[in-house]
PDB file of N, CA and C in Angstrom:
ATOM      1  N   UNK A   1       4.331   8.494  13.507  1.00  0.00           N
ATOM      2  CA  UNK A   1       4.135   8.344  12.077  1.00  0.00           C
ATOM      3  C   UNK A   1       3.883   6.875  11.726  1.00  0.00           C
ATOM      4  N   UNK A   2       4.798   5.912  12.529  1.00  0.00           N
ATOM      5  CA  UNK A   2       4.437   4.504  11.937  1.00  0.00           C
ATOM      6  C   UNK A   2       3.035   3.876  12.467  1.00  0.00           C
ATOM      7  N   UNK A   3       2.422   4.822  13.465  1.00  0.00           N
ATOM      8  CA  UNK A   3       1.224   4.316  13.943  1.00  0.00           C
ATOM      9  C   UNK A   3       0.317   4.707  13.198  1.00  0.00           C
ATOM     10  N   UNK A   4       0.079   5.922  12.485  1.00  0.00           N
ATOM     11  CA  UNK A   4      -1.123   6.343  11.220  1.00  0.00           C
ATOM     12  C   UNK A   4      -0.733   5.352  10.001  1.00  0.00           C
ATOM     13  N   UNK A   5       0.667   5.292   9.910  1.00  0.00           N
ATOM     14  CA  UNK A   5       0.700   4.441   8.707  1.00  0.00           C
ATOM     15  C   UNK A   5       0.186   2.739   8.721  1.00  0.00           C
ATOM     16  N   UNK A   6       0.982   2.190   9.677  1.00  0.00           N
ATOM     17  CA  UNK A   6      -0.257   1.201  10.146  1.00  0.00           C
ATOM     18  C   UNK A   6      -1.440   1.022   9.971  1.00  0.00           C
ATOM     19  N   UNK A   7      -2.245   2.296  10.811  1.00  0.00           N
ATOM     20  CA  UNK A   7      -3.908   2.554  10.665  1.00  0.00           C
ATOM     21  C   UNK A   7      -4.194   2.283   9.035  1.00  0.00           C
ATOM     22  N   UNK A   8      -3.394   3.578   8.441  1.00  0.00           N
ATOM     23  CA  UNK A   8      -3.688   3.290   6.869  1.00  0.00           C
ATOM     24  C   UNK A   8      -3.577   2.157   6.463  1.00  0.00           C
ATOM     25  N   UNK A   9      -2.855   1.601   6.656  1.00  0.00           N
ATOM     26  CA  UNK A   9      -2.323  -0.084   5.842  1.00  0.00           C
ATOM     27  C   UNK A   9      -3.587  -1.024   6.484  1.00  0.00           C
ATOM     28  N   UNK A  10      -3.992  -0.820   7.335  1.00  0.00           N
ATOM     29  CA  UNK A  10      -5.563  -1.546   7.583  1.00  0.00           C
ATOM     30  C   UNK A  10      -6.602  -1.543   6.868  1.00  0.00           C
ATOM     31  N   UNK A  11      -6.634   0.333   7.110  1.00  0.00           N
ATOM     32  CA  UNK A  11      -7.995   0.485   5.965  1.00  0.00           C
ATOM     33  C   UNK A  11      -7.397  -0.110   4.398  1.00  0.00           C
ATOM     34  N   UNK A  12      -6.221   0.528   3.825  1.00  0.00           N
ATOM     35  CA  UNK A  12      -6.553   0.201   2.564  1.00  0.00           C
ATOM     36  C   UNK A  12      -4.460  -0.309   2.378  1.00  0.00           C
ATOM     37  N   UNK A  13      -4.541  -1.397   1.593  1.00  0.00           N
ATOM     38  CA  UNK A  13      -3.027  -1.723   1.844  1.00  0.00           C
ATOM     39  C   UNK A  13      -2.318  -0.877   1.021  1.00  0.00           C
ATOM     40  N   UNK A  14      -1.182  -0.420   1.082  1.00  0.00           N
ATOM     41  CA  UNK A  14      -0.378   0.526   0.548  1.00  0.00           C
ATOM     42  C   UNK A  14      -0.842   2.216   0.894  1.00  0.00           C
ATOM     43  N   UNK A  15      -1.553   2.319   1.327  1.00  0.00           N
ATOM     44  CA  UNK A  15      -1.318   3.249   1.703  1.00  0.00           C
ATOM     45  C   UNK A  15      -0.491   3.881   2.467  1.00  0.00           C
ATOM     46  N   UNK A  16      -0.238   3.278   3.620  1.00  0.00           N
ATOM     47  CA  UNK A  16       0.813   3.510   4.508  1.00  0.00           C
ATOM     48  C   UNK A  16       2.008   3.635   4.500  1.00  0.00           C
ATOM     49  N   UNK A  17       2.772   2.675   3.446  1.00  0.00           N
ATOM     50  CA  UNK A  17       3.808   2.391   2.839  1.00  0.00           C
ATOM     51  C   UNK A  17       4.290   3.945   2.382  1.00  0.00           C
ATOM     52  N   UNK A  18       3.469   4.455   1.875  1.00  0.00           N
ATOM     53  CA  UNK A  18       3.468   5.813   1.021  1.00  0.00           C
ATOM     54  C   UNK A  18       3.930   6.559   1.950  1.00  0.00           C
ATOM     55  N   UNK A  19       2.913   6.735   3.113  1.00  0.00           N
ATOM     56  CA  UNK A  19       3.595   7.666   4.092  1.00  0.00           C
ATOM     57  C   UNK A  19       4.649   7.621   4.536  1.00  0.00           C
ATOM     58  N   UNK A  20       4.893   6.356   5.440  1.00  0.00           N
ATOM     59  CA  UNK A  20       6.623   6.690   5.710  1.00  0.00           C
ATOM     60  C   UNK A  20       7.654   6.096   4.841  1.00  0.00           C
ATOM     61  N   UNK A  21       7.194   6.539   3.558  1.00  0.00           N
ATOM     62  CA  UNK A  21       8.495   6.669   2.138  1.00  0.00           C
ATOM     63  C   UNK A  21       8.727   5.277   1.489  1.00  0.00           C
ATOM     64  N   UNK A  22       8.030   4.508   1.395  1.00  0.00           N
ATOM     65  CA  UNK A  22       8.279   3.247   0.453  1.00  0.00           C
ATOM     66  C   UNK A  22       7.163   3.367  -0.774  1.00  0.00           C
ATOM     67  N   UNK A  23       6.940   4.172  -1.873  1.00  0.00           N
ATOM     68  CA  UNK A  23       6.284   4.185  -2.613  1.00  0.00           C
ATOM     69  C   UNK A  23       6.473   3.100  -3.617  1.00  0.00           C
ATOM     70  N   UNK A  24       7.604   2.151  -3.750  1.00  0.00           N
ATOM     71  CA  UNK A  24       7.612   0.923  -4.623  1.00  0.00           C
ATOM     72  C   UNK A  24       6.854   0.615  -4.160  1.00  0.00           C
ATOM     73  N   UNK A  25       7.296   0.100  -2.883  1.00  0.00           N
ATOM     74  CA  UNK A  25       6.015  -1.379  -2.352  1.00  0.00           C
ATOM     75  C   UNK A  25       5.066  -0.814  -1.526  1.00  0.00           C
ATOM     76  N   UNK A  26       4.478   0.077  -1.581  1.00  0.00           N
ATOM     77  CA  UNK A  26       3.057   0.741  -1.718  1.00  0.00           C
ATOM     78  C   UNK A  26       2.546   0.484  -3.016  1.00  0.00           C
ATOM     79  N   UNK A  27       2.727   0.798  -4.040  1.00  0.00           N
ATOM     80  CA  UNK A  27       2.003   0.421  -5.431  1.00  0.00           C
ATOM     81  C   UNK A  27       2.182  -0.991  -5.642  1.00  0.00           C
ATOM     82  N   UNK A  28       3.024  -2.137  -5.003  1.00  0.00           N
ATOM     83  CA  UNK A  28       2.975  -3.299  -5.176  1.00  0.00           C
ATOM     84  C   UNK A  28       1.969  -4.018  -4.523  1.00  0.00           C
ATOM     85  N   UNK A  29       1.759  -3.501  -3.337  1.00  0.00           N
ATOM     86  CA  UNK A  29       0.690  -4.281  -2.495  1.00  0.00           C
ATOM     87  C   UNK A  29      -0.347  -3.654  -2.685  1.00  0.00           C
ATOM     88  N   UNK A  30      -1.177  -2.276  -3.459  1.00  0.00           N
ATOM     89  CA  UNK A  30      -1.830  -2.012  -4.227  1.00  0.00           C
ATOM     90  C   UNK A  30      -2.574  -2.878  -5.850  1.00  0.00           C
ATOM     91  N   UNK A  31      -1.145  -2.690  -6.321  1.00  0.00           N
ATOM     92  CA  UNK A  31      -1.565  -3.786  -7.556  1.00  0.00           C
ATOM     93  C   UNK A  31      -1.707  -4.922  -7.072  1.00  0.00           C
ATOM     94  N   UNK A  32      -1.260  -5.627  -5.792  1.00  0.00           N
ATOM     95  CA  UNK A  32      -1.719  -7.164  -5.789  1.00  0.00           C
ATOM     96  C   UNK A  32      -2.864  -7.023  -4.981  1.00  0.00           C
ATOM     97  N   UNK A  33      -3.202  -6.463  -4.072  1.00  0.00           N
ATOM     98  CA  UNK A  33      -4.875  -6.798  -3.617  1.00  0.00           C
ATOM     99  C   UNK A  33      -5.667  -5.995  -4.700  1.00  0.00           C
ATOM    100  N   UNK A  34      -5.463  -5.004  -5.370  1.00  0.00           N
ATOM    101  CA  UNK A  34      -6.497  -4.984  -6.452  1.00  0.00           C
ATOM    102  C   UNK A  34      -6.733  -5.776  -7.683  1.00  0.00           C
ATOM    103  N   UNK A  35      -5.724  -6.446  -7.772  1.00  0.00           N
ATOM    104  CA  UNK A  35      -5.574  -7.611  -8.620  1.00  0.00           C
ATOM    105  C   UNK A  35      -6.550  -9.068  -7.983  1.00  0.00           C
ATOM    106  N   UNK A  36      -5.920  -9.383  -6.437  1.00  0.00           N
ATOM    107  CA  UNK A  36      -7.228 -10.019  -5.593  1.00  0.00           C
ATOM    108  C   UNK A  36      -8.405  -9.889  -6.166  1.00  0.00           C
ATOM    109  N   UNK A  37      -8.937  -8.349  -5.786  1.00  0.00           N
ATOM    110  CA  UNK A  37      -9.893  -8.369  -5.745  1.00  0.00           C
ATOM    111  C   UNK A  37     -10.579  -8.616  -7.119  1.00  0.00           C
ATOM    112  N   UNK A  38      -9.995  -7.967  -7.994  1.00  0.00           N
ATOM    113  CA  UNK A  38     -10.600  -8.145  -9.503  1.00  0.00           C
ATOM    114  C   UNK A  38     -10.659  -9.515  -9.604  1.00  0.00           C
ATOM    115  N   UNK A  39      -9.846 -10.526  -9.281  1.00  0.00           N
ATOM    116  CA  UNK A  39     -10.262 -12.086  -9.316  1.00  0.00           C
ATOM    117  C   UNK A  39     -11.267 -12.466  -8.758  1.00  0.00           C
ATOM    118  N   UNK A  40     -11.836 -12.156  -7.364  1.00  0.00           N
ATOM    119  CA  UNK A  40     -12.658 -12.047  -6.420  1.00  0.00           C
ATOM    120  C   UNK A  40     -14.060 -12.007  -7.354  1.00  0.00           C
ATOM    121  N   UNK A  41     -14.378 -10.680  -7.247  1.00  0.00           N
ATOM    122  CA  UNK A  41     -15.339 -10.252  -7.971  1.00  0.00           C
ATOM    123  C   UNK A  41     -15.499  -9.913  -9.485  1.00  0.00           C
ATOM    124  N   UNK A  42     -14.477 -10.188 -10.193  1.00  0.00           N
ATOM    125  CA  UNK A  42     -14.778 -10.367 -11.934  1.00  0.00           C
ATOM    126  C   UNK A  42     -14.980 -11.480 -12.369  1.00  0.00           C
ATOM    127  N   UNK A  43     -14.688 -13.260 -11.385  1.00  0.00           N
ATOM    128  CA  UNK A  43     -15.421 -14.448 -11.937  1.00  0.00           C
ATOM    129  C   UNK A  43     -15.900 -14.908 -11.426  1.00  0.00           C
ATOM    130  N   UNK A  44     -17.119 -14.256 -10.881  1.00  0.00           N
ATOM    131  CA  UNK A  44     -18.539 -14.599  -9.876  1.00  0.00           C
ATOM    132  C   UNK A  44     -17.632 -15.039  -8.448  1.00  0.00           C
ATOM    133  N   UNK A  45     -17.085 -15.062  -7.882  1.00  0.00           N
ATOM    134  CA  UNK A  45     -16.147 -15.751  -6.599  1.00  0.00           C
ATOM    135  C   UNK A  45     -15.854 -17.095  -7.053  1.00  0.00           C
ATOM    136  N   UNK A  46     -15.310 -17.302  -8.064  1.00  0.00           N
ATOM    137  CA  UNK A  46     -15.069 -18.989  -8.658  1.00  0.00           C
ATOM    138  C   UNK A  46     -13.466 -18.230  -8.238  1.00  0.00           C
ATOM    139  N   UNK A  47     -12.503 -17.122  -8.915  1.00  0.00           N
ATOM    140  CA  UNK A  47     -11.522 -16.708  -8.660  1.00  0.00           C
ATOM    141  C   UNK A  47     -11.205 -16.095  -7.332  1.00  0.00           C
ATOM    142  N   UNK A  48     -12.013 -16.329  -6.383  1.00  0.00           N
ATOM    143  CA  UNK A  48     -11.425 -16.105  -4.670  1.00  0.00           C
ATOM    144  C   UNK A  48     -10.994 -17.062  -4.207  1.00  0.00           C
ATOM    145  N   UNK A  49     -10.800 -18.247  -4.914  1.00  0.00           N
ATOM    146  CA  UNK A  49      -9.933 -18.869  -4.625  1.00  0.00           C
ATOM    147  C   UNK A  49      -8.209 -18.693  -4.476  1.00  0.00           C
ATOM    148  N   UNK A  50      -7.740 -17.769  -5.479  1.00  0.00           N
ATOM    149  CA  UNK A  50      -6.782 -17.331  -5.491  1.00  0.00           C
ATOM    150  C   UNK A  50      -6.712 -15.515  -5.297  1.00  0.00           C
ATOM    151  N   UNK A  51      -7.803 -15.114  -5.010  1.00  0.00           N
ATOM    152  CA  UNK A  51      -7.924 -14.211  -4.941  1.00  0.00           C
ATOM    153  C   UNK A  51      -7.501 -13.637  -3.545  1.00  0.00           C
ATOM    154  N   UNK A  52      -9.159 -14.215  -2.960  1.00  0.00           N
ATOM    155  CA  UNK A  52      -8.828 -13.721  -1.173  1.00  0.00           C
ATOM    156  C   UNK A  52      -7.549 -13.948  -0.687  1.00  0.00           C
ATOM    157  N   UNK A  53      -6.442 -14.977  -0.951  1.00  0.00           N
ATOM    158  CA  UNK A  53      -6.125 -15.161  -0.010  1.00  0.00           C
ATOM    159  C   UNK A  53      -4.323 -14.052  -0.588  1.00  0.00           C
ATOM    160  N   UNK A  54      -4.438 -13.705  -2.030  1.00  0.00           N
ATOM    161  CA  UNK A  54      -3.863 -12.622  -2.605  1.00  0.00           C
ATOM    162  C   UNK A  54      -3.714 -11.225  -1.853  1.00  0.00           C
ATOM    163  N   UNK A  55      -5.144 -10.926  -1.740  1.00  0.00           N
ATOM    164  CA  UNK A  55      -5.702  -9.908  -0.767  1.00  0.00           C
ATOM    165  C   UNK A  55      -5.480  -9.893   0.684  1.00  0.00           C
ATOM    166  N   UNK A  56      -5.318 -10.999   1.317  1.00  0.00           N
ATOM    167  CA  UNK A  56      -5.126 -11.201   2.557  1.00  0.00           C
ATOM    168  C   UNK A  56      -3.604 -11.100   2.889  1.00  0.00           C
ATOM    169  N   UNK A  57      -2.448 -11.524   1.963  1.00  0.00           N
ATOM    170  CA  UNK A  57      -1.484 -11.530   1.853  1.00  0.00           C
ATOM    171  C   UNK A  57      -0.585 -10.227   1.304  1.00  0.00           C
ATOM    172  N   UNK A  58      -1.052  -9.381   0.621  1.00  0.00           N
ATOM    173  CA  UNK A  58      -0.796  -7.857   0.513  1.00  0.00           C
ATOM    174  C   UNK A  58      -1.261  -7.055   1.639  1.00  0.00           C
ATOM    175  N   UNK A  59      -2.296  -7.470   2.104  1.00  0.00           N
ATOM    176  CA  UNK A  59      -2.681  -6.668   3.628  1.00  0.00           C
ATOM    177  C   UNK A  59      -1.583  -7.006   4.383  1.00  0.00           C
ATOM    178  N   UNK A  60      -1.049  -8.548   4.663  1.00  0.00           N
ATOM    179  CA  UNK A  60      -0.458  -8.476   5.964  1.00  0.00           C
ATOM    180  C   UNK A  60       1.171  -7.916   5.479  1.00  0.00           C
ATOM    181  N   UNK A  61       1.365  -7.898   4.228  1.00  0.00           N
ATOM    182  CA  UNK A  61       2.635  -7.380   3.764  1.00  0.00           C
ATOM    183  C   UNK A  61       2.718  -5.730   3.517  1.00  0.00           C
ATOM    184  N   UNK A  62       1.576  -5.112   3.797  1.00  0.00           N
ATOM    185  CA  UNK A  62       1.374  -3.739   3.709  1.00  0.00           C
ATOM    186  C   UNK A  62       1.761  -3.703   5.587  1.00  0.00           C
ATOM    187  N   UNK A  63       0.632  -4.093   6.400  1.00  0.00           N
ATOM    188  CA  UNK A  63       0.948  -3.801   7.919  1.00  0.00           C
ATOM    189  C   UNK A  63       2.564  -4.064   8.154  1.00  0.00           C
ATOM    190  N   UNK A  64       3.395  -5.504   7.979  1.00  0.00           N
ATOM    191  CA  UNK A  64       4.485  -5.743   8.209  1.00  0.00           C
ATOM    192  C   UNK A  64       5.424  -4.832   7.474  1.00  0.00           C
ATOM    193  N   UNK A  65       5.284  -3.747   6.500  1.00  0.00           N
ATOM    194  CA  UNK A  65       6.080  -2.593   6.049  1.00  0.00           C
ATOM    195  C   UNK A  65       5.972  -1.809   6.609  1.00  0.00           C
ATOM    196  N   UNK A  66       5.044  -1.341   6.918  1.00  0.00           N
ATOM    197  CA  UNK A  66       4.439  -0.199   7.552  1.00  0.00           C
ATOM    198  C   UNK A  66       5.190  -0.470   9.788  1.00  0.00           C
ATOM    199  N   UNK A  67       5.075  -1.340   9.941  1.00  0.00           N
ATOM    200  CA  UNK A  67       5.201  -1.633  11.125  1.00  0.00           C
ATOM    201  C   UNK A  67       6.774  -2.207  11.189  1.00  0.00           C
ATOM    202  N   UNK A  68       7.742  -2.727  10.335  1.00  0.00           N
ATOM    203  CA  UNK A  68       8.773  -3.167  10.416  1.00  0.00           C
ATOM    204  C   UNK A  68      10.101  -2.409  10.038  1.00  0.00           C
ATOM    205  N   UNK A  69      10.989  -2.034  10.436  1.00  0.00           N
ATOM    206  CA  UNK A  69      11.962  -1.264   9.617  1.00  0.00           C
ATOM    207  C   UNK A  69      11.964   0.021  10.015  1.00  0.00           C
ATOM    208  N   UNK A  70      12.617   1.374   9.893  1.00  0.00           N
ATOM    209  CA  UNK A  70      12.915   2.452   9.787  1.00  0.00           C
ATOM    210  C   UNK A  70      12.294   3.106   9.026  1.00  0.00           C
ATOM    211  N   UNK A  71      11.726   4.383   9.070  1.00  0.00           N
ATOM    212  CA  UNK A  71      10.693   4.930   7.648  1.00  0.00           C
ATOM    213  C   UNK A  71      11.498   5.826   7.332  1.00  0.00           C
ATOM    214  N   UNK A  72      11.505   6.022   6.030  1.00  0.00           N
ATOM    215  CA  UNK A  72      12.580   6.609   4.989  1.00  0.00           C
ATOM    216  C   UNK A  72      11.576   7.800   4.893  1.00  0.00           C
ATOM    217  N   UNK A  73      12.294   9.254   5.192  1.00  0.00           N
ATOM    218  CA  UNK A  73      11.474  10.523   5.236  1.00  0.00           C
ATOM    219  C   UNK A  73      11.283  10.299   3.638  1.00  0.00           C
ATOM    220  N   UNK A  74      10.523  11.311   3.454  1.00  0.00           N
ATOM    221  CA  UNK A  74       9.933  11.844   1.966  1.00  0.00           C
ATOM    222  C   UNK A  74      10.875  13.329   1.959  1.00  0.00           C
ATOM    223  N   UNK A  75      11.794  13.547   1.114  1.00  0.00           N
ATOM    224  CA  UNK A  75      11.972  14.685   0.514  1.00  0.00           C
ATOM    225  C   UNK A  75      11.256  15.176  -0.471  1.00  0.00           C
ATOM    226  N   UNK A  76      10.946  16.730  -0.095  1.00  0.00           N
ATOM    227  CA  UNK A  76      10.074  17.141  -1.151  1.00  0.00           C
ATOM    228  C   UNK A  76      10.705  18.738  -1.516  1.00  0.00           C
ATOM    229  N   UNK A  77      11.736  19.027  -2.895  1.00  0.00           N
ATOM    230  CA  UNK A  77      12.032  19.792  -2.763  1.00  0.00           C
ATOM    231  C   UNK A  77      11.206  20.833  -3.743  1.00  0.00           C
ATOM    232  N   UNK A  78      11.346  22.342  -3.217  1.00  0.00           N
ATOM    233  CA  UNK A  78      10.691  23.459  -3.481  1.00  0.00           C
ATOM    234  C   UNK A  78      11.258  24.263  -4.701  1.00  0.00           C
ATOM    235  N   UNK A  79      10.983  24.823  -5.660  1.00  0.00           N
ATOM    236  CA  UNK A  79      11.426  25.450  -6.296  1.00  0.00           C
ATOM    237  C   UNK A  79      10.465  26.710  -6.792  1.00  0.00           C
ATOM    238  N   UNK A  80      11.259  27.538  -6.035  1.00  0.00           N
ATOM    239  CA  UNK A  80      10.648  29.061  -6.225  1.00  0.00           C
ATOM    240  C   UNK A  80      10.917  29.696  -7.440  1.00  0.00           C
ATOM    241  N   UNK A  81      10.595  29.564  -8.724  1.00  0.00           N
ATOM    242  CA  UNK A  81      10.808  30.917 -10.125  1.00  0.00           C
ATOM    243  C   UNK A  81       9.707  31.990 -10.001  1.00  0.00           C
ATOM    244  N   UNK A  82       9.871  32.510  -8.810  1.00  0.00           N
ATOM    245  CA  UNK A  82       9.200  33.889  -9.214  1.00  0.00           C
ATOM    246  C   UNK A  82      10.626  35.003  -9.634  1.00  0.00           C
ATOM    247  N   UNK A  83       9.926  36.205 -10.302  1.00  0.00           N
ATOM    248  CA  UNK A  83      10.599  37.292 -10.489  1.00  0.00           C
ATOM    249  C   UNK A  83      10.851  38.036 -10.050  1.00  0.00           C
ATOM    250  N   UNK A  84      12.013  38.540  -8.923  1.00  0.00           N
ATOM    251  CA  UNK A  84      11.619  39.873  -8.486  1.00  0.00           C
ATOM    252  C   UNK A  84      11.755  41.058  -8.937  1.00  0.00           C
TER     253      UNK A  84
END
């Protein structure tokens, strides 16, 4: 499991996080490289100055979650209301 989540946290950061159960800081390293990037590319690259390296720094804090620590299962509980 921590090896797909990894993979994920490559392609896109926070994703991975999600999988093995840290959904805070999955949406944190989400909002900060999409925040990157909107600096990046919303002031012509004058804001990749603080951008890229935003982006570069939620990536390696997405892999180092994803790769560090114990993964906290996901409970997902069921609730059946049918009638019999």
């Amino acid at each position: 499991m921590k090896s797909f989540a990894i993979l994920a946290n490559i392609c896109m950061p926070g994703v991975g996080s999600f999988i093995i159960g840290k959904p805070g800081q999955g949406i944190g390293q989400i909002f900060v490289w999409g925040f990157g990037l909107v600096l990046t590319l919303g002031t012509l690259g004058i804001g990749g100055i603080i951008g890229i390296p935003l982006m570069i720094g939620a990536w390696i804090w997405a892999i180092v979650t994803a790769a560090g620590g114990p993964a906290q299962p996901v409970q997902v509980n069921i609730i059946n209301n049918r009638d019999n």
